[in-house]
Structures are given as structure tokens and as C-alpha cells.
N, C-alpha and C. Protein backbone atom coordinates (compact mmCIF):
# COMPACT_ATOMS: atom_id res chain seq x y z
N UNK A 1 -9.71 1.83 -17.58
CA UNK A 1 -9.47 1.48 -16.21
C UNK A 1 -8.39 0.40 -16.18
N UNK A 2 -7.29 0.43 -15.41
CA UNK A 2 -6.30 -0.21 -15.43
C UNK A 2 -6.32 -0.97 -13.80
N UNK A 3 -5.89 -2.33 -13.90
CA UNK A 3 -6.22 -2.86 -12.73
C UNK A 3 -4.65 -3.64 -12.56
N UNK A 4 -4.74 -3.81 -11.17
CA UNK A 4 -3.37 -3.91 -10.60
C UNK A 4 -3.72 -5.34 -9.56
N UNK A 5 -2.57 -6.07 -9.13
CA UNK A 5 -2.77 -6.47 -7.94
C UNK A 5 -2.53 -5.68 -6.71
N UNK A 6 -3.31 -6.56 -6.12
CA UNK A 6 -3.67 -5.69 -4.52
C UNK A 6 -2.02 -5.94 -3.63
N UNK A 7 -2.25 -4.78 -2.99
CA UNK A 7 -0.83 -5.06 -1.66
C UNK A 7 -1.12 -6.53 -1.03
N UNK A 8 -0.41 -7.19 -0.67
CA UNK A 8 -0.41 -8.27 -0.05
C UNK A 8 -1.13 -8.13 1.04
N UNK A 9 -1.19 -7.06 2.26
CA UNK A 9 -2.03 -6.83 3.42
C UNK A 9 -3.38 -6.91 2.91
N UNK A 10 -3.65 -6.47 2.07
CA UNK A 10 -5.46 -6.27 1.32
C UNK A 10 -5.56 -7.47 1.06
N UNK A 11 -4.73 -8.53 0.14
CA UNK A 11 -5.42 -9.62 0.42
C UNK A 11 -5.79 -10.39 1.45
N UNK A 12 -4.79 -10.56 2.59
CA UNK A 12 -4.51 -11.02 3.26
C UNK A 12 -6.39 -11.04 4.68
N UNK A 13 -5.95 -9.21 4.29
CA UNK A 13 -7.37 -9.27 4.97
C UNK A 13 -8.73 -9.38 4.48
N UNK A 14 -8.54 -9.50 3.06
CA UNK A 14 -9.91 -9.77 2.52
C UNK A 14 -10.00 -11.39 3.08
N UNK A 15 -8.90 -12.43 2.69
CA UNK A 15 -9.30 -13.61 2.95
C UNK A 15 -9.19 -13.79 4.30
N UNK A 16 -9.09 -13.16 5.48
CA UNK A 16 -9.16 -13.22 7.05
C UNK A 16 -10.87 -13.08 6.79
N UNK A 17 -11.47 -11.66 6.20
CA UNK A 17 -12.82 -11.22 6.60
C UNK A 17 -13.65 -12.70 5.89
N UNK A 18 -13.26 -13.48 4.70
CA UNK A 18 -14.14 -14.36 4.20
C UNK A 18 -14.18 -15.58 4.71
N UNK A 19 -13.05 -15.97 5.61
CA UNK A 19 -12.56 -17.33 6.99
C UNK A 19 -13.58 -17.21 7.68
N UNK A 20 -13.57 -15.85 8.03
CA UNK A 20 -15.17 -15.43 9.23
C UNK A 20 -16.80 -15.47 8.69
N UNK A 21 -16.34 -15.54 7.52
CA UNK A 21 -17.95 -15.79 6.71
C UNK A 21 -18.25 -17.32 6.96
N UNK A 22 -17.01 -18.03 6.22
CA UNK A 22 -17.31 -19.40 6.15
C UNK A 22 -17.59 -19.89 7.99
N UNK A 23 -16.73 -19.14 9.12
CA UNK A 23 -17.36 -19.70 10.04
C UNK A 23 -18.76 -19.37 11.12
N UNK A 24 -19.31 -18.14 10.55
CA UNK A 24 -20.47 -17.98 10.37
C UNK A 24 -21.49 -18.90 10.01
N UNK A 25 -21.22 -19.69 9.18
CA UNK A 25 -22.06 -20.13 8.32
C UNK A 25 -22.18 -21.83 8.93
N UNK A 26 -20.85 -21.84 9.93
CA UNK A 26 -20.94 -23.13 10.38
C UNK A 26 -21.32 -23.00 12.05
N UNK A 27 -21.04 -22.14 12.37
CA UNK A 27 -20.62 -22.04 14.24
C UNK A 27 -21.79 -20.89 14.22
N UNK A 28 -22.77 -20.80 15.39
CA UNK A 28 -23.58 -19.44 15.76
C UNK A 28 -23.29 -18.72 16.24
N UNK A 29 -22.75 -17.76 16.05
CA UNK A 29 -22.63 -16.24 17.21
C UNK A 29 -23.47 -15.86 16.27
N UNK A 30 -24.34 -15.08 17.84
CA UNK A 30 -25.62 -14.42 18.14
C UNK A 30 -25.69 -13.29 16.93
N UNK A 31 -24.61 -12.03 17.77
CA UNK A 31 -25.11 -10.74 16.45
C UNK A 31 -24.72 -10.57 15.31
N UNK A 32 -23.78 -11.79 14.44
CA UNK A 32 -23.37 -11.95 13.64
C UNK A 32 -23.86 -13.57 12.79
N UNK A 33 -24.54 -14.21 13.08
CA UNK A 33 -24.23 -15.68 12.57
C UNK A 33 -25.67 -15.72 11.41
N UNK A 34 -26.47 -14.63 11.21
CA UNK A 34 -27.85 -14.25 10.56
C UNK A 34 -27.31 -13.72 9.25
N UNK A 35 -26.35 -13.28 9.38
CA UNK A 35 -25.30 -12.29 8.33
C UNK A 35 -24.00 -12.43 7.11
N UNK A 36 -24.16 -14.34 7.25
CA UNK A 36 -22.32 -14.24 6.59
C UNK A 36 -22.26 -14.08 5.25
N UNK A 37 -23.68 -14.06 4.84
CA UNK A 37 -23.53 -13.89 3.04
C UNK A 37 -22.96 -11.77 2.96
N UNK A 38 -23.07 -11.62 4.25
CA UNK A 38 -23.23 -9.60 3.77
C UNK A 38 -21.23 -9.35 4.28
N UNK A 39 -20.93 -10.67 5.29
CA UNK A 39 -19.45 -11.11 5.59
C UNK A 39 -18.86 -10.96 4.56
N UNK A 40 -19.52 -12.08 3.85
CA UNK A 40 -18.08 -12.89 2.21
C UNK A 40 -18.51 -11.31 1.23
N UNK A 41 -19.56 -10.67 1.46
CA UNK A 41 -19.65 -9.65 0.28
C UNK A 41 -18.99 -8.38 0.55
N UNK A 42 -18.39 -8.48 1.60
CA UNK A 42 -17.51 -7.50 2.47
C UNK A 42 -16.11 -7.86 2.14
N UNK A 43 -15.94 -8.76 2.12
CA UNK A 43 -14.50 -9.44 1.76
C UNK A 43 -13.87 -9.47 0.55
N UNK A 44 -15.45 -9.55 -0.61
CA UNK A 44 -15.05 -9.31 -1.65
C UNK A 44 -14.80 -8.07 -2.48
N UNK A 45 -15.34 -6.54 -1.59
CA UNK A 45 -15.53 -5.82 -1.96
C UNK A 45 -13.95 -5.05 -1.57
N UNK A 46 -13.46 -5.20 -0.16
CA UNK A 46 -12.00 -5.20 -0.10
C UNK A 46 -11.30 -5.36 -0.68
N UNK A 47 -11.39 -6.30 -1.53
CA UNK A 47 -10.39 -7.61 -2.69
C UNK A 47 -10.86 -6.68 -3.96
N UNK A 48 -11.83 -6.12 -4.25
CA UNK A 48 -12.43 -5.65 -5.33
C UNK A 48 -11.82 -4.18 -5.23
N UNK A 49 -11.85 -3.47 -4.11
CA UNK A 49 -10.87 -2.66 -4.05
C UNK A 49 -9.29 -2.21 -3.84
N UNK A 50 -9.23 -3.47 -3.82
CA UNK A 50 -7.52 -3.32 -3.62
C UNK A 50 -7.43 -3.54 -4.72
N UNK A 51 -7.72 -3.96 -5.97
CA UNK A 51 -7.15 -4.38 -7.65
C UNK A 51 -7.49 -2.82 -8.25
N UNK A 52 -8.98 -1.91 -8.00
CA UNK A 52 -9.32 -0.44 -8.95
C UNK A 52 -8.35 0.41 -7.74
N UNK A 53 -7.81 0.09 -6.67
CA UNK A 53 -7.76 1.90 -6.17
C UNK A 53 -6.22 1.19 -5.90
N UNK A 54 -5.53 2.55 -6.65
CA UNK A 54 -3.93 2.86 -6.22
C UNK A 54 -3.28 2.85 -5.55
N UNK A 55 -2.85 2.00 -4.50
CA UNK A 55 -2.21 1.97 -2.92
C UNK A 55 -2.80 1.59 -2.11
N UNK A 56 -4.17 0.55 -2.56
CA UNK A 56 -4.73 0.01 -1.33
C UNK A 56 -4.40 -1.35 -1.66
């Protein structure tokens, strides 16, 4: 398995989706503020896929 860096947009939005974890974790909104650990594991899984898959 050969691993690459990610396009710049993939990072970009992995670390947008993990900004929203960390402010989860500080600020309450209602249908989201119960949730930011499943946030940052979303963010990382983006980031985790932009390095194994080819053009993301």
C-alpha cells in the first residue's frame, strides 16, 4: 500500500470538519453538541482517506 499526500482541498476540509469538533466541545448546539468525539472521528477519517485513495 503506497500512501500519498492528500489534495490540499481534503485537508483543508478535514481540518474545517475538526474546528467544528473542537467547537462542539466548547459552545452547545442542541443536535450536534452530544456528538464531537464522532465530529473529530469524521475528520480524521477524511484525512485518512485522502493519504490511501488516489485523487481524493
Amino acid at each position: 500500500m503506497r500512501l500519498k499526500a492528500p489534495k490540499q482541498i481534503t485537508f483543508w476540509i478535514a481540518v474545517a470538519i475538526a474546528v467544528v469538533g473542537i467547537v462542539l466541545k466548547l459552545v452547545n448546539i442542541p443536535p450536534l453538541s452530544g456528538h464531537p468525539g464522532w465530529v473529530e472521528l469524521i475528520a480524521f477519517v477524511v484525512l485518512a482517506a485522502g493519504t490511501l485513495i488516489k485523487g481524493l
